[in-house]
Protein backbone atom coordinates (compact mmCIF):
# COMPACT_ATOMS: atom_id res chain seq x y z
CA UNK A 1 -72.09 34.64 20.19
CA UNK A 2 -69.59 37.38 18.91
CA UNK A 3 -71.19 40.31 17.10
CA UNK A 4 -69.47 40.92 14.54
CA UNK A 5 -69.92 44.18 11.47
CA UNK A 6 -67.91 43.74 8.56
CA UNK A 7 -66.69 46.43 6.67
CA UNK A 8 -64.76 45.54 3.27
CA UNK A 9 -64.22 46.29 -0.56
CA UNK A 10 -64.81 42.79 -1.86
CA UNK A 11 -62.03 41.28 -3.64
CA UNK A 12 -59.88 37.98 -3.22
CA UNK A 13 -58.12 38.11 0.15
CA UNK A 14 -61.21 40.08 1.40
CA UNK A 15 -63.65 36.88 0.44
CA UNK A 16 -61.78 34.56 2.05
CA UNK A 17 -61.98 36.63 5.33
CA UNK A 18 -65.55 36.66 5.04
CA UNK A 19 -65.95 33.23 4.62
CA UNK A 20 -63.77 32.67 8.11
CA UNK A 21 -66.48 34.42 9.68
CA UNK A 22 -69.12 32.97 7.85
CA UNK A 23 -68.03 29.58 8.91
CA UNK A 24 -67.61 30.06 12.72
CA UNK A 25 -70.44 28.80 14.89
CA UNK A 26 -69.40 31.26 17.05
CA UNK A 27 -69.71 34.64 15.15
CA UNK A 28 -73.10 36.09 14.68
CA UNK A 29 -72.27 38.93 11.69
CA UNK A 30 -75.02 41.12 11.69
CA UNK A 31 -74.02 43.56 8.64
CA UNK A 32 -72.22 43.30 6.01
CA UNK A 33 -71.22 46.81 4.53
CA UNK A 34 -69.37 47.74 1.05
CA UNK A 35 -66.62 50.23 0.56
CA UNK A 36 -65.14 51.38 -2.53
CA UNK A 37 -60.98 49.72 -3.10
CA UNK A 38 -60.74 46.62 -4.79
CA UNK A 39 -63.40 47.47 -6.74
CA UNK A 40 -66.40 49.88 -6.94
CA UNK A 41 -68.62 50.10 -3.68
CA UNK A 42 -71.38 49.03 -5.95
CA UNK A 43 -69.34 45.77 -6.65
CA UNK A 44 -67.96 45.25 -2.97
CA UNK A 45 -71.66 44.85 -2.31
CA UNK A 46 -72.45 42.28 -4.41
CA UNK A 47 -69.05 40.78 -4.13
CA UNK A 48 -70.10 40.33 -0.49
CA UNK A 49 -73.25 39.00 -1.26
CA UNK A 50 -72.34 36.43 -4.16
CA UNK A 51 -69.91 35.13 -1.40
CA UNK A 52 -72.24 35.08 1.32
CA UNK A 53 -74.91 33.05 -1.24
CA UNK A 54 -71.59 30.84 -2.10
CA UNK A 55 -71.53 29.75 1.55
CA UNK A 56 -74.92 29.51 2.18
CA UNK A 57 -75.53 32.36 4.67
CA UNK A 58 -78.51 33.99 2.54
CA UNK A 59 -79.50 35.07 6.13
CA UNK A 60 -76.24 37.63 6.30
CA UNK A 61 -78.09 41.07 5.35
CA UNK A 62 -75.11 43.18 2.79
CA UNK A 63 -75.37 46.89 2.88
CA UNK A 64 -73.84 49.77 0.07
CA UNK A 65 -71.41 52.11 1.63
CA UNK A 66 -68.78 54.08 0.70
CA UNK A 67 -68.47 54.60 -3.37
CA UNK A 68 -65.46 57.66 -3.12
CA UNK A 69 -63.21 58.54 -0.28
CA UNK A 70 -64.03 61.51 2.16
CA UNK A 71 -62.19 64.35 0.62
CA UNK A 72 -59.37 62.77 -2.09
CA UNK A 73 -59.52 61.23 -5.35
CA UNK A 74 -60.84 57.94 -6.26
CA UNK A 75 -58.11 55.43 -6.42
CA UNK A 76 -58.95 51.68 -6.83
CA UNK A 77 -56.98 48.46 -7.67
CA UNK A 78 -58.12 46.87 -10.37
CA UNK A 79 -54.44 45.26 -11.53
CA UNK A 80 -54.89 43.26 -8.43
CA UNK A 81 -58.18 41.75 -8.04
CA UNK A 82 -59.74 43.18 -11.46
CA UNK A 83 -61.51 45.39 -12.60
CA UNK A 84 -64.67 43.56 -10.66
CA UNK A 85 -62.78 42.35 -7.49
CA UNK A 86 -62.76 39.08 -8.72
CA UNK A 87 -60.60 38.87 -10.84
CA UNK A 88 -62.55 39.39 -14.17
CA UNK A 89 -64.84 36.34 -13.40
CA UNK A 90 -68.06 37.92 -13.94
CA UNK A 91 -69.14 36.30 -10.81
CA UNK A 92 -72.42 38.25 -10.34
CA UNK A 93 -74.75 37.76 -7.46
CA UNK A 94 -79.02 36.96 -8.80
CA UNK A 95 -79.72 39.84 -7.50
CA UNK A 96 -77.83 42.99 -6.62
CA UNK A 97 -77.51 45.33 -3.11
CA UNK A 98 -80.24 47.53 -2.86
CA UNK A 99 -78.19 51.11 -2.49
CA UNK A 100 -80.87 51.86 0.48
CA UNK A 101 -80.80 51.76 3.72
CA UNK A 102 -77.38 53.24 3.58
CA UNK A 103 -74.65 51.30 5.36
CA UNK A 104 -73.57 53.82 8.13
CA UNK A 105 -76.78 54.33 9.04
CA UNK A 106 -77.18 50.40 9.65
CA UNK A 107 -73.77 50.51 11.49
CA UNK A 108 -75.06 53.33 13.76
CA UNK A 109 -78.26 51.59 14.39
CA UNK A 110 -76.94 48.55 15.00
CA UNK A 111 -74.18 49.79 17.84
CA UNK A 112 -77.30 51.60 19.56
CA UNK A 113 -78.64 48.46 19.76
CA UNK A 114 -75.96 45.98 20.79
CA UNK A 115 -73.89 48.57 22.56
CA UNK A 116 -70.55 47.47 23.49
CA UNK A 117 -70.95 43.98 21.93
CA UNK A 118 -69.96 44.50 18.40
CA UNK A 119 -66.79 43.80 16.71
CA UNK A 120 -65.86 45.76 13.92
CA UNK A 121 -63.91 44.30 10.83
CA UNK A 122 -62.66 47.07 8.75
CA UNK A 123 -61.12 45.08 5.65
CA UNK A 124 -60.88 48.29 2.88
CA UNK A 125 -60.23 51.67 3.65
CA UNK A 126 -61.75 53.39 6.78
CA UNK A 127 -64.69 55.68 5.01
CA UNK A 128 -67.49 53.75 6.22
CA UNK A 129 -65.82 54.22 9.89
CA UNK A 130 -65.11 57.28 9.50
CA UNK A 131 -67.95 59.00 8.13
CA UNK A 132 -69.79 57.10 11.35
CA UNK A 133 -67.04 58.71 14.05
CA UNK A 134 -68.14 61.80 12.03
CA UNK A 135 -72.20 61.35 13.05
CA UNK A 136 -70.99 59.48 16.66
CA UNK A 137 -67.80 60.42 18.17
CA UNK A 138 -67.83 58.40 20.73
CA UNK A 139 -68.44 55.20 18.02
CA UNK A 140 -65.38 53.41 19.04
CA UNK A 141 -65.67 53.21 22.66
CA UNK A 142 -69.00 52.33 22.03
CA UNK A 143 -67.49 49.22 19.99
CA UNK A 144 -66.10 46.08 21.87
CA UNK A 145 -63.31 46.32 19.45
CA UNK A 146 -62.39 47.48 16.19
CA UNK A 147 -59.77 45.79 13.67
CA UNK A 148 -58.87 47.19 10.76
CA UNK A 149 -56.60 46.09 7.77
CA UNK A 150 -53.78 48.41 7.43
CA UNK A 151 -50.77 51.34 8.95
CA UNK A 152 -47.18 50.03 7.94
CA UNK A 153 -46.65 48.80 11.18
CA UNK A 154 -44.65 49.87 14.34
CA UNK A 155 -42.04 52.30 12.30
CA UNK A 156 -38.62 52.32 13.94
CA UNK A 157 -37.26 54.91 16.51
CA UNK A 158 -37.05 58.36 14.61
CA UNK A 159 -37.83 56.15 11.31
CA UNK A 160 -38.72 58.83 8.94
CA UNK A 161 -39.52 56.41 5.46
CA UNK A 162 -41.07 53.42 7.17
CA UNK A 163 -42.94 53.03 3.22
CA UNK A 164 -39.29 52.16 1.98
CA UNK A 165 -39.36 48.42 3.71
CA UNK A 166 -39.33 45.63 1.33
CA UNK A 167 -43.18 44.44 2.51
CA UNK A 168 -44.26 47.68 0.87
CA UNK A 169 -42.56 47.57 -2.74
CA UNK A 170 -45.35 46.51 -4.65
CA UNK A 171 -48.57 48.59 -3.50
CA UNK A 172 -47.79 49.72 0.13
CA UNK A 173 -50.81 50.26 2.22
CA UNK A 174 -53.59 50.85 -0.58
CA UNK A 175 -56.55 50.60 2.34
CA UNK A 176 -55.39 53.69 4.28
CA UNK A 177 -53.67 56.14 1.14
CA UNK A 178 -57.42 55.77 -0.90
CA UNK A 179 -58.35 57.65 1.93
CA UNK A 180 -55.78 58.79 4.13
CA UNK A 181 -58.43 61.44 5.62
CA UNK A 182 -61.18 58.80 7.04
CA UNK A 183 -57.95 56.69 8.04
CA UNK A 184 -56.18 59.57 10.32
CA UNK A 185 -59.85 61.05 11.82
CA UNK A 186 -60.66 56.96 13.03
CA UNK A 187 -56.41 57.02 14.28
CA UNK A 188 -57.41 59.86 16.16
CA UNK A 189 -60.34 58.43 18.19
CA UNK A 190 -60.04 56.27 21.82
CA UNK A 191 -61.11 52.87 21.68
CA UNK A 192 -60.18 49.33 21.02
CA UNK A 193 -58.76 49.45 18.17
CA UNK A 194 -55.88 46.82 16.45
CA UNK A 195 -54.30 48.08 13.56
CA UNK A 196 -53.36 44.56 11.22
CA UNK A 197 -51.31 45.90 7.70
CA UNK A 198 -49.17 44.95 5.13
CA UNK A 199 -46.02 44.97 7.47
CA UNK A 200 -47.68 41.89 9.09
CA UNK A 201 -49.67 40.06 6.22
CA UNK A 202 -47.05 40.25 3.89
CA UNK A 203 -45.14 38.19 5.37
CA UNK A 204 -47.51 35.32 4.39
CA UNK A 205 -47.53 34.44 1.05
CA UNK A 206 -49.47 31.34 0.51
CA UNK A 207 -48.71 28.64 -2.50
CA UNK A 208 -51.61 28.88 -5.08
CA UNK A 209 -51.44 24.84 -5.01
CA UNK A 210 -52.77 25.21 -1.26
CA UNK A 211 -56.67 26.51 -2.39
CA UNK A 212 -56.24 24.35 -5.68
CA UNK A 213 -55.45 21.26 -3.71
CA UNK A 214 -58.79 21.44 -1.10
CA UNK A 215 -60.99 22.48 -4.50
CA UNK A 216 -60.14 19.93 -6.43
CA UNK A 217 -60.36 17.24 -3.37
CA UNK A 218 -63.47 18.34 -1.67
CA UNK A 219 -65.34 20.10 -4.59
CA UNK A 220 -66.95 22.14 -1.86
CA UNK A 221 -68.58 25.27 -3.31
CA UNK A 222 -66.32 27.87 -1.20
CA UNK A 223 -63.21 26.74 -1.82
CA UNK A 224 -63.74 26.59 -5.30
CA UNK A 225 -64.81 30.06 -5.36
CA UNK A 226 -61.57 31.08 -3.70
CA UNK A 227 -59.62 29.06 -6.81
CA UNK A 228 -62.04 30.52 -9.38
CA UNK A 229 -61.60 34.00 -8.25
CA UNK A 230 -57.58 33.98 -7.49
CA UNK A 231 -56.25 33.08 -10.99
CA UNK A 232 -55.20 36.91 -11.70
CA UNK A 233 -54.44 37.48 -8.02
CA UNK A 234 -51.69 34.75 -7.26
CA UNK A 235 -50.56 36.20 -10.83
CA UNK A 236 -49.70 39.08 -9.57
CA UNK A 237 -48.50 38.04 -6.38
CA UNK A 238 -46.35 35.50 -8.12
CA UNK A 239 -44.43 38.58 -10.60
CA UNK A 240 -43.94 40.90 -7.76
CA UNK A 241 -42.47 38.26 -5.18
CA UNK A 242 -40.78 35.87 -7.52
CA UNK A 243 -40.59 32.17 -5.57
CA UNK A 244 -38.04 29.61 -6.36
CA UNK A 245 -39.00 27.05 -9.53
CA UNK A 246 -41.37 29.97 -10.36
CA UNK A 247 -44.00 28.32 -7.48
CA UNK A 248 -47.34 30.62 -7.66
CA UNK A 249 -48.26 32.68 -4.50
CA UNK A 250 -51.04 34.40 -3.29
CA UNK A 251 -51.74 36.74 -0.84
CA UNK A 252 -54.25 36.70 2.24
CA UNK A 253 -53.84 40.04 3.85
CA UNK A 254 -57.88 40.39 5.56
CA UNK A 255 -57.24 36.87 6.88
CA UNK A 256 -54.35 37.45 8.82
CA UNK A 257 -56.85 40.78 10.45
CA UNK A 258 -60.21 38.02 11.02
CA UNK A 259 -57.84 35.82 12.69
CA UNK A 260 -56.14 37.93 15.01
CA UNK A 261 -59.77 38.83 16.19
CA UNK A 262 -61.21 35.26 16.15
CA UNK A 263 -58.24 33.68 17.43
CA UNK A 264 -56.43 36.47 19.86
CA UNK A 265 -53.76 33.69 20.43
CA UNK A 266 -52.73 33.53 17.20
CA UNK A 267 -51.32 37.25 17.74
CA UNK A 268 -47.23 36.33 18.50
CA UNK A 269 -46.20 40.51 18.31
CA UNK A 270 -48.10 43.58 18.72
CA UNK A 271 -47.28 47.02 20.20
CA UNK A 272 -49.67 49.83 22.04
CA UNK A 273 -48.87 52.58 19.51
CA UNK A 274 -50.36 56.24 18.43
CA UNK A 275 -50.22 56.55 14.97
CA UNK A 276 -48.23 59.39 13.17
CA UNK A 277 -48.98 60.61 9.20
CA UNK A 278 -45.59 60.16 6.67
CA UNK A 279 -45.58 61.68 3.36
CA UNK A 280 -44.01 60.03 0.77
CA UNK A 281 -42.46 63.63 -1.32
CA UNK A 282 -42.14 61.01 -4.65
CA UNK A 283 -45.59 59.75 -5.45
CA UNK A 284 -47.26 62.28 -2.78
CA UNK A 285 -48.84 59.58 -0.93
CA UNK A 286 -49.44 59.40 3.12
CA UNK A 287 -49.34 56.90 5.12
CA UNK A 288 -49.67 55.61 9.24
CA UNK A 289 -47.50 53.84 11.10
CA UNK A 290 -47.38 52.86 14.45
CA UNK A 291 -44.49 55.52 16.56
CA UNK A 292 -43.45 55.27 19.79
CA UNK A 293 -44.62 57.66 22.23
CA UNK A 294 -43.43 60.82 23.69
CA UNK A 295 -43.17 62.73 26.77
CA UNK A 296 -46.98 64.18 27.54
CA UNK A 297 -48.35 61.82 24.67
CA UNK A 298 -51.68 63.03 24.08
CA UNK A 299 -52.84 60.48 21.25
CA UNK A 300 -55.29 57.66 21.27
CA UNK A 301 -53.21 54.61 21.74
CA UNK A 302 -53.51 51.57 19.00
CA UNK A 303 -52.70 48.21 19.26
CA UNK A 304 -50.23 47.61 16.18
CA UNK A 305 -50.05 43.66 15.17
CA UNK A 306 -46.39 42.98 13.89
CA UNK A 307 -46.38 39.42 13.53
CA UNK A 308 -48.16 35.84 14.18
CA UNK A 309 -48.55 32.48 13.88
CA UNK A 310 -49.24 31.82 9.93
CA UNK A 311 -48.81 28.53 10.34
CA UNK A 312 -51.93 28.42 12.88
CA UNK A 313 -53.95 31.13 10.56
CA UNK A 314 -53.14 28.79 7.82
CA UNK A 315 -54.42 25.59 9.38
CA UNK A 316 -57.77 27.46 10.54
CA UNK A 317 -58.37 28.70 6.54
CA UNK A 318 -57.71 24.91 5.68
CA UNK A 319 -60.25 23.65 8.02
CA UNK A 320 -62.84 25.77 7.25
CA UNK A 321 -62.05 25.39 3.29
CA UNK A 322 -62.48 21.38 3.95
CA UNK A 323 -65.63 22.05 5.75
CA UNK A 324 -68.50 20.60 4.13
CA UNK A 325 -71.98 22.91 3.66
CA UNK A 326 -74.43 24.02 5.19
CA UNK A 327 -72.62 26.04 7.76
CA UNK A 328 -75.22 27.17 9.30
């Protein structure tokens, strides 16, 4: 059984991640912890849990982390998912999170226990992580592996605006600028660590008609939680990448990061990377990218994902959409 620790700021894209690990016979998650992004931390948490309920893995314990980044101020996206991460729903779990035990102290419990079995799923920004390397500094080596959901990607040679590719026009790399601090202290740490972003996940934009199609065929409880939850999110997808015939599109960014760690094969392009901070002098945000080495590196060195099989990632979303409950 993988161990797997997920770390995430519960909106669309992150709740169908979670149910890709919910659904695999193979992945054991042992925590589930909230971070402020999409929504509130308060909301992530029961996000998580209403989804975890929605797929029948009661058993799944959910944990409240992060509410406000390490040092910066509180940014969120609620024109994306809403102001509740799902897309104004309501969707509200019967009961919610419990703000104790605190969710790094789980996380730091937990890797004393399993050490060097558990994988890390970092789907929001890197507080959480952070805030852990800041109690352990050794946390990541003391991972099996750590994937996290954002950098811009390997930046070109001397690239000095990797933010100005097309991928990035409409919000960029939200999960590392909310917090740009916890994101450079966890770039700055050895371990196993694969770096997923919006260089590689934007390049798979999904037809709406794809979840609408397996909810209204199956009437399985999941995927119509995915359809209920995406009307304002393949919205907004839809205006900022216009399709031909005006086709809706959705995005599935934290899928594209759970599959590269459940199925390693599905990985077609990555790069061994340490990661450099750019400033955007415009808007005043920072970002990471991947940048090659030089002479006398000194850096941790990432893995950087760059591109894969969406085709396959697809395919393993549909099957586990079409899959009837219980899972477990």
């Amino acid at each position: 059984m993988r161990k797997v620790i997920v770390d995430t700021d519960t909106g669309v894209d992150d709740a169908l991640a979670l149910m890709l690990l919910a659904a695999d016979p193979e992945v054991e998650i042992l925590a589930v912890v909230s971070v402020f992004g999409n929504t509130t931390g308060e909301r992530a948490a029961d996000n998580a849990r209403y989804v975890l309920d929605t797929c029948g893995r009661t058993d799944v314990p959910v944990y409240r982390g992060a509410d406000v980044p390490l040092i910066q101020e509180l940014r969120m996206n609620p024109g994306i998912h809403g102001e509740d991460g799902f897309g104004n729903t309501g969707l509200r779990p019967e009961q919610s999170v419990d703000p104790e035990p605190v969710g790094v102290d789980v996380v730091l419990d937990l890797v004393d226990r399993h050490e060097g079995e558990i994988d890390y799923v970092a789907l929001g920004p890197q507080t959480n992580l952070a805030a852990a390397l800041e109690k352990r500094p050794d946390l990541l080596q003391r991972l099996r592996s750590t994937t996290i959901v954002g950098t811009l990607g390997p930046a070109l040679y001397h690239d000095t605006a990797p933010w100005e590719d097309r991928r990035f026009r409409v919000s960029r790399d939200p999960n590392v600028s909310f917090d740009i601090d916890a994101a450079r202290i966890v770039a700055a740490h050895e371990g196993d660590v694969t770096w997923c972003g919006p260089y590689v996940t934007r390049q798979a934009l999904v037809p709406e008609d794809f979840f609408l199609d397996i909810a209204s065929s199956t009437g399985f409880a999941p995927a119509q939680l995915i359809t209920a939850i995406s009307r304002d999110y393949a919205g907004f997808y839809s205006r900022s990448y216009p399709q031909p015939e005006g086709r809706r599109v959705m995005g599935i960014n934290d899928s594209m990061a759970v599959a590269s760690l459940l199925f390693p094969e599905l990985v077609t392009g990555a790069v061994m990377r340490p990661l450099e901070t750019f400033l955007d002098q415009e808007t005043g945000d920072r970002y990471l990218a991947g940048v090659h080495p030089v002479k006398g590196e000194t850096r941790p060195i990432h893995r950087v994902v760059f591109d894969m099989d969406f085709d396959g990632v697809l395919e393993r979303i549909g099957e586990v959409l079409r899959r009837p409950l219980p899972w477990r």
